[in-house]
N, C-alpha and C. Protein backbone atom coordinates (compact mmCIF):
# COMPACT_ATOMS: atom_id res chain seq x y z
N UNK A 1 -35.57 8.48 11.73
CA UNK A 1 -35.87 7.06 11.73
C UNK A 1 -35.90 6.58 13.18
N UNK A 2 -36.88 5.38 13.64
CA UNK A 2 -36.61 5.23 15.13
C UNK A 2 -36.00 4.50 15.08
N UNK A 3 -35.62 4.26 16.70
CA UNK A 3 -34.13 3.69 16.81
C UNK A 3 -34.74 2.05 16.93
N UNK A 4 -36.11 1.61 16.90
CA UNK A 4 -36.57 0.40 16.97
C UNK A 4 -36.19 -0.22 15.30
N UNK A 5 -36.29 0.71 14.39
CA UNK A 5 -36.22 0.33 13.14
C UNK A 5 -34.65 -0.50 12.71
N UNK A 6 -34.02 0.81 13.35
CA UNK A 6 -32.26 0.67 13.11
C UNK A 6 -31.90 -0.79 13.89
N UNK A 7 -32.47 -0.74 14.76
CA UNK A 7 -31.94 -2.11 15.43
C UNK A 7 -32.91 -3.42 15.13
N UNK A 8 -33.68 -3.37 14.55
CA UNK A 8 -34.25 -4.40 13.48
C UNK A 8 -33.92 -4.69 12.12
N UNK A 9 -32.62 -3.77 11.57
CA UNK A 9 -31.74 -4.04 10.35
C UNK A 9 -30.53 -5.61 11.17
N UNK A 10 -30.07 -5.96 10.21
CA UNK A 10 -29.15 -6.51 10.20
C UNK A 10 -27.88 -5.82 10.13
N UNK A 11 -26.45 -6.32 11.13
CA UNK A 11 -25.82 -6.09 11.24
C UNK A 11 -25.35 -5.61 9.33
N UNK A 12 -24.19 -4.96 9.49
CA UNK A 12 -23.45 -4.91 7.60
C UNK A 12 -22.73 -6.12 7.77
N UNK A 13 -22.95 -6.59 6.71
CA UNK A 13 -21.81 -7.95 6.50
C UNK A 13 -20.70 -7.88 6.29
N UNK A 14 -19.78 -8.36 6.89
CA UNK A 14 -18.18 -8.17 7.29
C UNK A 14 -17.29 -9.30 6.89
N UNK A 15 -16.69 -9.28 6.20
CA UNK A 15 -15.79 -10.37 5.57
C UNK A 15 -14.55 -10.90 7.01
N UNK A 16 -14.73 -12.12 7.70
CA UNK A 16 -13.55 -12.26 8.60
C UNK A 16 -12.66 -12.19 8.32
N UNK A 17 -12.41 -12.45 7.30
CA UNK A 17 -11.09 -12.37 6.87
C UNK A 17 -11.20 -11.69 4.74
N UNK A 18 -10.26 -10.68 4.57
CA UNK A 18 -10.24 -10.56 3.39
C UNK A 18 -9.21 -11.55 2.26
N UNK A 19 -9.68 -11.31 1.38
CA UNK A 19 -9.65 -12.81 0.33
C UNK A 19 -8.86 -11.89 -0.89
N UNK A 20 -7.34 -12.47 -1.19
CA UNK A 20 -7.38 -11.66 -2.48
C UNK A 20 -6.56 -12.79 -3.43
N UNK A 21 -6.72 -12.88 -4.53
CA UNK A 21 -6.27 -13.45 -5.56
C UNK A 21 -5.08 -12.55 -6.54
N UNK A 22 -3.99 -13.54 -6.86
CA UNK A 22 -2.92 -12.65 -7.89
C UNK A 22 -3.50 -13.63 -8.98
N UNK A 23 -4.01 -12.99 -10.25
CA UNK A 23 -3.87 -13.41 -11.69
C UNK A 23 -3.03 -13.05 -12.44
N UNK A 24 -2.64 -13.08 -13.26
CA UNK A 24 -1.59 -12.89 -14.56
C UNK A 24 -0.59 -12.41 -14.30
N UNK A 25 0.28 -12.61 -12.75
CA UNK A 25 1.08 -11.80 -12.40
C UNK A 25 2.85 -12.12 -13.06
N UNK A 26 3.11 -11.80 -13.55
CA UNK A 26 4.47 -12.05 -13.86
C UNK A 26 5.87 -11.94 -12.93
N UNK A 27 4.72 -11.08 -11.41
CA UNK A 27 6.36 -11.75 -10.80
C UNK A 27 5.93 -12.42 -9.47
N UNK A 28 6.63 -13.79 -9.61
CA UNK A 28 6.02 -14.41 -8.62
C UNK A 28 6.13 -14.21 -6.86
N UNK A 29 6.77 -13.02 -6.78
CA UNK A 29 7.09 -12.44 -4.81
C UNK A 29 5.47 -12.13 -4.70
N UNK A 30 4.86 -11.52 -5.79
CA UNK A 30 3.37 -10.49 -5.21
C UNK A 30 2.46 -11.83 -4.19
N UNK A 31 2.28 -13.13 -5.03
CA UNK A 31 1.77 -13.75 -3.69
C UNK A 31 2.10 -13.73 -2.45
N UNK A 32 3.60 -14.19 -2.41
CA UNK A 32 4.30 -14.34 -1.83
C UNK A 32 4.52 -12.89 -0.10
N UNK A 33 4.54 -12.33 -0.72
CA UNK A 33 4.07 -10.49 -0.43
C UNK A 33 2.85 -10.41 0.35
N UNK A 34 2.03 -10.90 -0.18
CA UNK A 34 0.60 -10.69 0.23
C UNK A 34 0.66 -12.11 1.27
N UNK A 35 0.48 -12.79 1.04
CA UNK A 35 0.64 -14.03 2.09
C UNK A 35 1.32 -13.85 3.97
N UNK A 36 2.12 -12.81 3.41
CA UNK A 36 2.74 -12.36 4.41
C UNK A 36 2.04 -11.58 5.27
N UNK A 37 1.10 -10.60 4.73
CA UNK A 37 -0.07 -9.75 5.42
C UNK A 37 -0.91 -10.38 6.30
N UNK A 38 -1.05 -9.61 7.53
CA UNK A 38 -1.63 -10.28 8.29
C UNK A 38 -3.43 -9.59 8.00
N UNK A 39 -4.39 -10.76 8.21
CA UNK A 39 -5.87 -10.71 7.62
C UNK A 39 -5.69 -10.71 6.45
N UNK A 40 -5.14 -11.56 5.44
CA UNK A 40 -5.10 -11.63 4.39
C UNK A 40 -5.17 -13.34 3.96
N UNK A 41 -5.43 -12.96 3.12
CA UNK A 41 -6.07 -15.12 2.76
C UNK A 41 -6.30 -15.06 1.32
N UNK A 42 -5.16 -15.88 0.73
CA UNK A 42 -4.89 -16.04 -0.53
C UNK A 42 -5.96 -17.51 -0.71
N UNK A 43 -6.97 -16.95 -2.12
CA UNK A 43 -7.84 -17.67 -2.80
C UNK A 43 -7.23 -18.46 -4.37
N UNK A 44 -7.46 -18.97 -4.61
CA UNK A 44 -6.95 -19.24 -6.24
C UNK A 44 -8.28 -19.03 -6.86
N UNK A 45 -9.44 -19.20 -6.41
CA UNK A 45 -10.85 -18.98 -7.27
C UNK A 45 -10.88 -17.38 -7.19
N UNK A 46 -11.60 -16.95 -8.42
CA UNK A 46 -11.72 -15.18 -8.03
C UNK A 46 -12.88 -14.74 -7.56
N UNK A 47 -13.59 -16.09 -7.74
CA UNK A 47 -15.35 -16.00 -7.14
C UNK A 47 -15.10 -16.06 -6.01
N UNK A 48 -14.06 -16.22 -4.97
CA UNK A 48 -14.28 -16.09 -3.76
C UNK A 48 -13.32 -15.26 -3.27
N UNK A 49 -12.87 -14.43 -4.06
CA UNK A 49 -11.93 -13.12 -3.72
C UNK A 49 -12.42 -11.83 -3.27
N UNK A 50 -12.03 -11.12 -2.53
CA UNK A 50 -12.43 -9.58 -2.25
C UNK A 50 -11.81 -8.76 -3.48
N UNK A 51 -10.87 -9.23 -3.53
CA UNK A 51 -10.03 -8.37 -4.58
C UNK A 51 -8.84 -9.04 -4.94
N UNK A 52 -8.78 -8.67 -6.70
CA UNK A 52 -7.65 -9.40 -7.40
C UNK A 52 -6.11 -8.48 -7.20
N UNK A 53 -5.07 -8.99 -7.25
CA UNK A 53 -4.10 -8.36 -7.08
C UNK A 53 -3.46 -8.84 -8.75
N UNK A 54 -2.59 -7.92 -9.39
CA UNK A 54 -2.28 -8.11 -10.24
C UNK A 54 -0.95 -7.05 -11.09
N UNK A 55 0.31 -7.69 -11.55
CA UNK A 55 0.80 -6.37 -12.29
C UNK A 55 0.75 -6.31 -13.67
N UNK A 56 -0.41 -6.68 -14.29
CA UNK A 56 -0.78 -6.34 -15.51
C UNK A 56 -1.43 -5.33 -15.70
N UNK A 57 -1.70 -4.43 -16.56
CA UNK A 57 -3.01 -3.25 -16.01
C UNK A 57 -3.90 -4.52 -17.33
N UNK A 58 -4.42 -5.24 -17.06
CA UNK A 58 -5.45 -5.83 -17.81
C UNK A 58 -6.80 -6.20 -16.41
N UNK A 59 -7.88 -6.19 -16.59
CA UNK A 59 -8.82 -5.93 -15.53
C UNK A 59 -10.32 -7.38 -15.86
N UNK A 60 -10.35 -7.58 -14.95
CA UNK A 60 -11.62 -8.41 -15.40
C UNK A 60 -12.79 -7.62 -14.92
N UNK A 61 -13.48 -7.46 -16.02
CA UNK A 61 -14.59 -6.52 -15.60
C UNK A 61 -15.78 -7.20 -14.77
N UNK A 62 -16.11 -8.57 -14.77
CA UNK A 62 -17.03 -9.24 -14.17
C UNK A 62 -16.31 -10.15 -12.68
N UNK A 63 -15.24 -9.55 -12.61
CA UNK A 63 -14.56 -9.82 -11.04
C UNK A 63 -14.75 -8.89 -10.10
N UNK A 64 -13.59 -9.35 -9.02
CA UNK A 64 -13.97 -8.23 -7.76
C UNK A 64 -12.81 -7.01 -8.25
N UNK A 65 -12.63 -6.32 -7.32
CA UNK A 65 -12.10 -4.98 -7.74
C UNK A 65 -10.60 -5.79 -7.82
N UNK A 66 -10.12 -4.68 -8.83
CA UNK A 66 -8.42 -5.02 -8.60
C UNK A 66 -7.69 -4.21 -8.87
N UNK A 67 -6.87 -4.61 -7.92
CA UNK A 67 -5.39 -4.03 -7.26
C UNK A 67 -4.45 -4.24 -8.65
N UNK A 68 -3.74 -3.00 -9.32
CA UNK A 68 -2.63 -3.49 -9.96
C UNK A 68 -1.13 -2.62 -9.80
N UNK A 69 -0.59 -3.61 -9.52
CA UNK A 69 0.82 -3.15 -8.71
C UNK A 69 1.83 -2.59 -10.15
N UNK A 70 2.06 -1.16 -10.27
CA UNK A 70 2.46 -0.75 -11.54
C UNK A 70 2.84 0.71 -11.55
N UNK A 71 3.37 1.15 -12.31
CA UNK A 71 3.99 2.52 -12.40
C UNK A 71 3.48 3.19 -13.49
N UNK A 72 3.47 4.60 -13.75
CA UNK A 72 3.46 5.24 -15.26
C UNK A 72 2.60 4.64 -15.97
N UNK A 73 2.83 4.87 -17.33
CA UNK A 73 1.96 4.24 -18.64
C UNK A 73 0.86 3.41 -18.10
N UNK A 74 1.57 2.07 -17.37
CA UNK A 74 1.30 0.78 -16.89
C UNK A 74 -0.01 1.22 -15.95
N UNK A 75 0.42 2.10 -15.27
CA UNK A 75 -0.79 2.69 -14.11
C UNK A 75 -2.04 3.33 -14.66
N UNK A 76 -1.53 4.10 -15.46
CA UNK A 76 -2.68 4.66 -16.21
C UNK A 76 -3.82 3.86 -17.19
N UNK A 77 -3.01 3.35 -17.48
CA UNK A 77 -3.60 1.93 -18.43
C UNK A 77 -4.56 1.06 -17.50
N UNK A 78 -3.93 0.74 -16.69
CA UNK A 78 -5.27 -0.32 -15.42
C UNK A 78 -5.94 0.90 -14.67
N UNK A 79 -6.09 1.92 -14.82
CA UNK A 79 -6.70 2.66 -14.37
C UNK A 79 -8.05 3.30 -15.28
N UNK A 80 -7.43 2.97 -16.83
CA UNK A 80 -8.53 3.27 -17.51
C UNK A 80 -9.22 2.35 -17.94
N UNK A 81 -8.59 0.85 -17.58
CA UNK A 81 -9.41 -0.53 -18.36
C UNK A 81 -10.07 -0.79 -16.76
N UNK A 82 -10.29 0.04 -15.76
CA UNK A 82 -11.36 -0.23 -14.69
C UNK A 82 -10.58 -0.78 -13.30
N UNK A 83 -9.49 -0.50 -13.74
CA UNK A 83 -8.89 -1.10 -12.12
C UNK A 83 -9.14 0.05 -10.95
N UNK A 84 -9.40 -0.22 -9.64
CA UNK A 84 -10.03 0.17 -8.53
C UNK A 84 -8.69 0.71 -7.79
N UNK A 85 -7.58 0.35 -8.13
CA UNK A 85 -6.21 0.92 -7.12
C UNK A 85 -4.82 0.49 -7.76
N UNK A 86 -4.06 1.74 -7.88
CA UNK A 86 -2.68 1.30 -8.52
C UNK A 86 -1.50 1.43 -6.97
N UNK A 87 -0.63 0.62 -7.22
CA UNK A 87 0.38 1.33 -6.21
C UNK A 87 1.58 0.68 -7.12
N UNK A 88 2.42 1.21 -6.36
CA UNK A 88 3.79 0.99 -6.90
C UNK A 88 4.02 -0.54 -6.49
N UNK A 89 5.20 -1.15 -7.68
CA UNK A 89 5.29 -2.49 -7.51
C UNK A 89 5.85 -2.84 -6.31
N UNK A 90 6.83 -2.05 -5.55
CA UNK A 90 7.75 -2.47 -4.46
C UNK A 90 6.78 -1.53 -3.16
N UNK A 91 5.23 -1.71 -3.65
CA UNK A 91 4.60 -0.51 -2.27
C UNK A 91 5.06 -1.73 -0.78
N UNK A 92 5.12 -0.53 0.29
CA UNK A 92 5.31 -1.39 1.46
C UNK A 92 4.10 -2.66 2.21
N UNK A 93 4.77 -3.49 3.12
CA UNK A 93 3.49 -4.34 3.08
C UNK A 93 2.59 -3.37 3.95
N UNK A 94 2.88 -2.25 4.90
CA UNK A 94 2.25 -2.02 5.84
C UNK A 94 1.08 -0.72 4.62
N UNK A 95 1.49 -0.35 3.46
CA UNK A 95 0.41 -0.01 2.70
C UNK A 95 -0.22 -0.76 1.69
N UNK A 96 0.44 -1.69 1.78
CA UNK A 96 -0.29 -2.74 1.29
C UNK A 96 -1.75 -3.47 2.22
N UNK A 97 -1.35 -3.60 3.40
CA UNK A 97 -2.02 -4.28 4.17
C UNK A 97 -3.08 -3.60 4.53
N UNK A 98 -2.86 -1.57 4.27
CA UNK A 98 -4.04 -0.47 4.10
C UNK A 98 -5.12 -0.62 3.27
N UNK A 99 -4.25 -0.91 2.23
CA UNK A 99 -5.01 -0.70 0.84
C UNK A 99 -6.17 -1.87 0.57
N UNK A 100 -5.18 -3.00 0.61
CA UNK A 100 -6.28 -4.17 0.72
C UNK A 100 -7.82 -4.03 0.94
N UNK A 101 -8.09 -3.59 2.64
CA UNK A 101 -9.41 -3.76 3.15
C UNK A 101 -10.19 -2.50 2.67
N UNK A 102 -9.30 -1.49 2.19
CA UNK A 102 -10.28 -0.02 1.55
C UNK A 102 -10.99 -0.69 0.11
N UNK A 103 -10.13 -1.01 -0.83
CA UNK A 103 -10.78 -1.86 -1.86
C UNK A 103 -11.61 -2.27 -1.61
N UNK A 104 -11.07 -3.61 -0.90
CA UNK A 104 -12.88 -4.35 -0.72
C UNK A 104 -13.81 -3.55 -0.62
N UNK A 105 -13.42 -3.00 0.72
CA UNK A 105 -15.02 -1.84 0.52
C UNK A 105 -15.37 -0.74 0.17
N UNK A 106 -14.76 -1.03 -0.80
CA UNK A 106 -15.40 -0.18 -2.52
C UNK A 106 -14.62 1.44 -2.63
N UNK A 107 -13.52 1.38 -1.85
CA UNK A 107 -12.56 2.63 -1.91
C UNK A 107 -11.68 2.60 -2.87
N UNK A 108 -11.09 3.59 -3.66
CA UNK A 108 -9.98 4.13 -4.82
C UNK A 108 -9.07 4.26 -3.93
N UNK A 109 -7.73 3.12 -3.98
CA UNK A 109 -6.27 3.63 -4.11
C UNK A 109 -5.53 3.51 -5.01
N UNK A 110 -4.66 5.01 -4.83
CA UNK A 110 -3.72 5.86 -5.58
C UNK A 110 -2.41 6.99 -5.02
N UNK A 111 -1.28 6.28 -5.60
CA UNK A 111 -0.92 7.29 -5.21
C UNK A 111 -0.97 8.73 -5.15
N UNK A 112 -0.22 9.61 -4.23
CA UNK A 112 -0.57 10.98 -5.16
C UNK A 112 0.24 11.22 -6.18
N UNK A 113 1.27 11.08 -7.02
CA UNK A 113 1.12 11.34 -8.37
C UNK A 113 0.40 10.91 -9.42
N UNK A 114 -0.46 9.34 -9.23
CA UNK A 114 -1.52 9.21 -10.02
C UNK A 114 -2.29 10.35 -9.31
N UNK A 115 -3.18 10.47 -8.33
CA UNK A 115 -4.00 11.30 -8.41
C UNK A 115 -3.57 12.65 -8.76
N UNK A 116 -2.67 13.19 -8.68
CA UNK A 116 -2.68 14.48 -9.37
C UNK A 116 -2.60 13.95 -10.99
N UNK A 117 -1.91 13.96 -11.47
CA UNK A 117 -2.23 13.41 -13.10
C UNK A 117 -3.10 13.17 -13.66
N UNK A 118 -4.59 12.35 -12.63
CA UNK A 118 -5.83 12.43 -13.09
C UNK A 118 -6.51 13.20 -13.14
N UNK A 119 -5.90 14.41 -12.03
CA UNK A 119 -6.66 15.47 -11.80
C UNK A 119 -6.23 16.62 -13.05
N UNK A 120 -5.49 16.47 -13.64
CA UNK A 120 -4.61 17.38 -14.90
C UNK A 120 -3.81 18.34 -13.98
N UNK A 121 -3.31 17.67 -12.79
CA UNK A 121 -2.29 19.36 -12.38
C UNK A 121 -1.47 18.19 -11.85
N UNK A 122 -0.12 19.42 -11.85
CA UNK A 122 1.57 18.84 -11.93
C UNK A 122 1.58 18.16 -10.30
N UNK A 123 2.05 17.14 -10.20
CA UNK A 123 2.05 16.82 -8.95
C UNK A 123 2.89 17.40 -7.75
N UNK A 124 2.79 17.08 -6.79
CA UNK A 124 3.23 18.01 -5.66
C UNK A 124 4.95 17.48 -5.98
N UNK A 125 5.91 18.08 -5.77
CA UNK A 125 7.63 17.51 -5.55
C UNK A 125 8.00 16.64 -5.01
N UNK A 126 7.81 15.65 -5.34
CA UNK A 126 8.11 13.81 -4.58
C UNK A 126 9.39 13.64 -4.82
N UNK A 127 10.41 14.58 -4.80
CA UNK A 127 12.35 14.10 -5.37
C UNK A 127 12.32 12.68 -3.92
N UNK A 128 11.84 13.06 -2.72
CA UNK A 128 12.19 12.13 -2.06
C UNK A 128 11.98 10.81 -2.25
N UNK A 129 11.17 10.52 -3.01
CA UNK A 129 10.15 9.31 -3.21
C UNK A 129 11.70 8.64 -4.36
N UNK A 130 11.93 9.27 -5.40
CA UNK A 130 13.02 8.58 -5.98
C UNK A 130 14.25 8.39 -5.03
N UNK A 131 14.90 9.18 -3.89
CA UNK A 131 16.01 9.14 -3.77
C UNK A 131 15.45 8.43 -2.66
N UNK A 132 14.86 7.70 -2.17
CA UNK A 132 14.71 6.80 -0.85
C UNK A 132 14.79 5.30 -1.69
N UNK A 133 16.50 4.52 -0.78
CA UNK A 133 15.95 3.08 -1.51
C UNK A 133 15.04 2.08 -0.66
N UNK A 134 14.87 1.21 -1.50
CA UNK A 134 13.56 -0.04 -0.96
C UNK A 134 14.03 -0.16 0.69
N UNK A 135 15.35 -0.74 1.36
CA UNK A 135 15.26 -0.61 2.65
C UNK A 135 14.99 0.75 3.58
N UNK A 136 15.19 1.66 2.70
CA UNK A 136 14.92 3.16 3.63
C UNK A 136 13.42 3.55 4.00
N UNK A 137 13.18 2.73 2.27
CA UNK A 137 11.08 2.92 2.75
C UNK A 137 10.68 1.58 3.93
N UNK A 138 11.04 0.66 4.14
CA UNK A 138 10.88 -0.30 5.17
C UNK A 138 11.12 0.28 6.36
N UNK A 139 12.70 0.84 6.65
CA UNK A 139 12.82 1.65 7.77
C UNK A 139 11.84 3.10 8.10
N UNK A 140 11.49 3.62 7.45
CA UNK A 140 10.43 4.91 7.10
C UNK A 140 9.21 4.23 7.92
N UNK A 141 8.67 3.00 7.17
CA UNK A 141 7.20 2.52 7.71
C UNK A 141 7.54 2.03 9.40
N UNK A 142 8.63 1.55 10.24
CA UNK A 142 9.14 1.29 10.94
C UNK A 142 9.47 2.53 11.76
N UNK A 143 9.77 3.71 11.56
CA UNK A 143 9.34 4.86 12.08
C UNK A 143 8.35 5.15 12.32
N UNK A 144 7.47 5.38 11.16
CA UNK A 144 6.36 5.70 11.66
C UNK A 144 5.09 4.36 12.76
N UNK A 145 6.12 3.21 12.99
CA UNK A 145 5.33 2.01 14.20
C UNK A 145 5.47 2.56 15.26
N UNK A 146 6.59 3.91 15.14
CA UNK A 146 7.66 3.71 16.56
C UNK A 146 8.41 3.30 16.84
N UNK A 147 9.28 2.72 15.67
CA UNK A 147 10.39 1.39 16.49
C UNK A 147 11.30 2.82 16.72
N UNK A 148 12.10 1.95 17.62
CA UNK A 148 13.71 2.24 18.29
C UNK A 148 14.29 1.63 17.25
N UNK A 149 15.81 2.09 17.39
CA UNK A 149 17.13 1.65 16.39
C UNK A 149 17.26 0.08 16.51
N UNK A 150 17.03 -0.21 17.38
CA UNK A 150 17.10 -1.49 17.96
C UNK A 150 16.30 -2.47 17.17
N UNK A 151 14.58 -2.16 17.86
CA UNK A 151 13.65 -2.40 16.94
C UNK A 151 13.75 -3.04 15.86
N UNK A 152 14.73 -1.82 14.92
CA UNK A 152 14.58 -1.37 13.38
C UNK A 152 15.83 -2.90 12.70
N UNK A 153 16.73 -2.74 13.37
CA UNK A 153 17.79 -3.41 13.37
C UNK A 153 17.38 -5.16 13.79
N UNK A 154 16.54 -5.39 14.63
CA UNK A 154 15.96 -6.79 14.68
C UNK A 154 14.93 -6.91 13.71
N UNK A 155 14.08 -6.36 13.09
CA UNK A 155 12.99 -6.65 12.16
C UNK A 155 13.65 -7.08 10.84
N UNK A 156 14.77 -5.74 10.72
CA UNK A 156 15.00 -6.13 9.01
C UNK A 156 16.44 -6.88 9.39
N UNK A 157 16.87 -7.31 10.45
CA UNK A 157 18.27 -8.48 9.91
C UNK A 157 19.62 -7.63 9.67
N UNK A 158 19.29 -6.41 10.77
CA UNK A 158 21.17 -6.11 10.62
C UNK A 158 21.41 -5.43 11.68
N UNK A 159 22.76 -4.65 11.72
CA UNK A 159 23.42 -4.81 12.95
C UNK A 159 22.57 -3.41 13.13
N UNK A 160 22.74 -3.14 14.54
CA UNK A 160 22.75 -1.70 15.42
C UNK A 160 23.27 -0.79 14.25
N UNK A 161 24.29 -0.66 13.98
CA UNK A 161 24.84 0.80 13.35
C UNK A 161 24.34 0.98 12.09
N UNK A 162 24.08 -0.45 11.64
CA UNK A 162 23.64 -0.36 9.99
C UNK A 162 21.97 -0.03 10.08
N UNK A 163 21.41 0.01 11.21
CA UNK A 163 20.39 0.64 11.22
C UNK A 163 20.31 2.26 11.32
N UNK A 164 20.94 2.35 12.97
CA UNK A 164 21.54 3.79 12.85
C UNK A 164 21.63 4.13 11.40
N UNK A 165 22.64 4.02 10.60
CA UNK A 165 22.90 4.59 9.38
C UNK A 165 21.42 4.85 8.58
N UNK A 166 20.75 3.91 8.17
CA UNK A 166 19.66 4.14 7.52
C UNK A 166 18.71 5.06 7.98
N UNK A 167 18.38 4.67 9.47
CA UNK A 167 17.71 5.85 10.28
C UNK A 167 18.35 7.54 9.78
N UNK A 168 19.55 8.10 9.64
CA UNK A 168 20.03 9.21 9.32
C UNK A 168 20.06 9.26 7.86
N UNK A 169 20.05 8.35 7.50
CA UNK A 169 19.85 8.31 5.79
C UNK A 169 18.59 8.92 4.85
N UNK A 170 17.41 8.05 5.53
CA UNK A 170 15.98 8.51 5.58
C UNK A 170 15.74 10.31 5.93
N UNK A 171 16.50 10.60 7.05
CA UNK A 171 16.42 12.06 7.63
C UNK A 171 17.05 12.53 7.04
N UNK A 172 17.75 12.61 6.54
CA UNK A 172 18.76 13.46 5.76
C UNK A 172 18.55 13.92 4.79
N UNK A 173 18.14 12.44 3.50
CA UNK A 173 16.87 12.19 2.29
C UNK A 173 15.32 13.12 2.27
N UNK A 174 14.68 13.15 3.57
CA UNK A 174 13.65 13.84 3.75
C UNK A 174 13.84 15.29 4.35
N UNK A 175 15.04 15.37 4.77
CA UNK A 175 15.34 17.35 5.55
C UNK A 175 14.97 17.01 6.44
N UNK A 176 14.62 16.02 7.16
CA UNK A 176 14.05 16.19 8.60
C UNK A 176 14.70 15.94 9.39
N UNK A 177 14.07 17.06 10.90
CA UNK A 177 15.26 17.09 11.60
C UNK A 177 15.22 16.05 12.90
N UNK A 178 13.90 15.53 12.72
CA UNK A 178 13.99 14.37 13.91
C UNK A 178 13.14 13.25 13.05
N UNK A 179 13.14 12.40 13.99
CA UNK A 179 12.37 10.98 13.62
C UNK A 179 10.66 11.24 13.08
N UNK A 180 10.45 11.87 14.06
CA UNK A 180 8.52 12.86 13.96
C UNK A 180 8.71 13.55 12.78
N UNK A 181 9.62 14.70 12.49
CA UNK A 181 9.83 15.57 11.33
C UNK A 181 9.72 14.33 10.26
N UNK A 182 10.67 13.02 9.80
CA UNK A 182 10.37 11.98 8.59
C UNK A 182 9.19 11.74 8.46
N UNK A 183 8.55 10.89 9.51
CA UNK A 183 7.38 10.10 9.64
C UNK A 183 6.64 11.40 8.59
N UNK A 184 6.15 12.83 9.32
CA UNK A 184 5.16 13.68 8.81
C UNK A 184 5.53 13.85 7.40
N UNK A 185 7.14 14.11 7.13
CA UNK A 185 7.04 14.51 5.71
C UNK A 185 7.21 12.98 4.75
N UNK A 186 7.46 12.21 5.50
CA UNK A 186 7.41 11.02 4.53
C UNK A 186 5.56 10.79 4.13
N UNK A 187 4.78 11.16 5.30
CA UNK A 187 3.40 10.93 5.43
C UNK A 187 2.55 11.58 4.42
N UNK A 188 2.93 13.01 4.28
CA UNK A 188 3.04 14.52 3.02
C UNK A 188 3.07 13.57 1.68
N UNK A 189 3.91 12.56 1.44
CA UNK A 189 4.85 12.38 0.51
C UNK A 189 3.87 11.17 -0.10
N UNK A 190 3.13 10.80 0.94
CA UNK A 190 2.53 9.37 0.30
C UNK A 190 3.33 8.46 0.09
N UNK A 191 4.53 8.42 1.06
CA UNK A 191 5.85 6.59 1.52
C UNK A 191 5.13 6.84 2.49
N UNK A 192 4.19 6.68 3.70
CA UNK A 192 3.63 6.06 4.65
C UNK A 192 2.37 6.29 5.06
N UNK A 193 1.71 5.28 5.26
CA UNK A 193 0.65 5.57 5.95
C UNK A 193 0.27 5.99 7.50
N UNK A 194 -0.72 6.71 8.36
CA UNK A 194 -0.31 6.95 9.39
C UNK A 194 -1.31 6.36 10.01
């Protein structure tokens, strides 16, 4: 093709900002959650949404794609009534804030134990994924920014040591023997994005 042609197309159209809507959600933090994301812009119309967020697996088929925040049964279920991406209800914002702009443009997220399950084979050994609690996956995504102990300890609201602690908690939880060793196998694990 010549290159006179290509540059007589129009740019692709780019949303400045992405647009997502929570419908039928039963717990009211998910706005709340999302609001918090930065490039994110909560709509109440769905006609002017990129994508619905939702923890029902119920799907509007004549909407934009949607997000439903859900586990098991629940996952599988909005996955077969047409939903475009499951994650876990407590997913972090910093994969949250991933997931978002792939949707819009027309990408499947999943974890990997949905995707292995869809695929019919046993999923890879995620024990870590249960034994990490909700602040260890915050500190995890906070590793993998780079923070220092310090850092870690001013973001989430506690002291120096009670970070320390979690920091060795996470490593310990994952076998890893440094901060780089978590990040990669937490990364393996599908708790972070990189």
């Amino acid at each position: 093709m010549p290159a006179e042609t290509l540059l007589d197309r129009p740019p692709p159209r780019r949303p400045a900002s992405l647009a997502a809507v929570t419908v039928h959600a039963t717990d009211g933090d998910i706005a709340a959650r999302l609001a918090d994301l930065p490039g994110i812009r909560l709509v109440e119309d769905t006609a002017d949404a990129a994508v619905t967020v939702t923890d029902l697996p119920r799907v509007e088929p004549e909407g934009p794609p949607t997000l439903v925040l859900a586990e098991g049964a629940t996952a599988l279920a909005a996955l077969r009534a047409g939903a475009r991406a499951v994650l876990p209800p407590d997913a972090a914002p910093a994969l949250l804030a991933a997931a978002l702009p792939a949707i819009a443009r027309g990408l499947a997220v999943l974890p990997p134990t949905q995707l292995a399950s869809l695929a019919g084979r046993a999923a890879p050994p995620l024990a870590v994924e249960a034994g990490l609690t909700r602040r260890e996956r915050e500190v995890l995504d906070l590793l993998a920014a780079g923070a220092s102990n310090k850092v870690i300890a001013r973001r989430l609201g506690l002291s120096f040591h009670t970070a320390k602690a979690h920091v060795a908690a996470v490593l310990q939880k994952l076998g890893a023997a440094s901060r780089a060793d978590a990040v990669a196998r937490g990364a393996r694990a599908g708790l972070v994005l990189l």
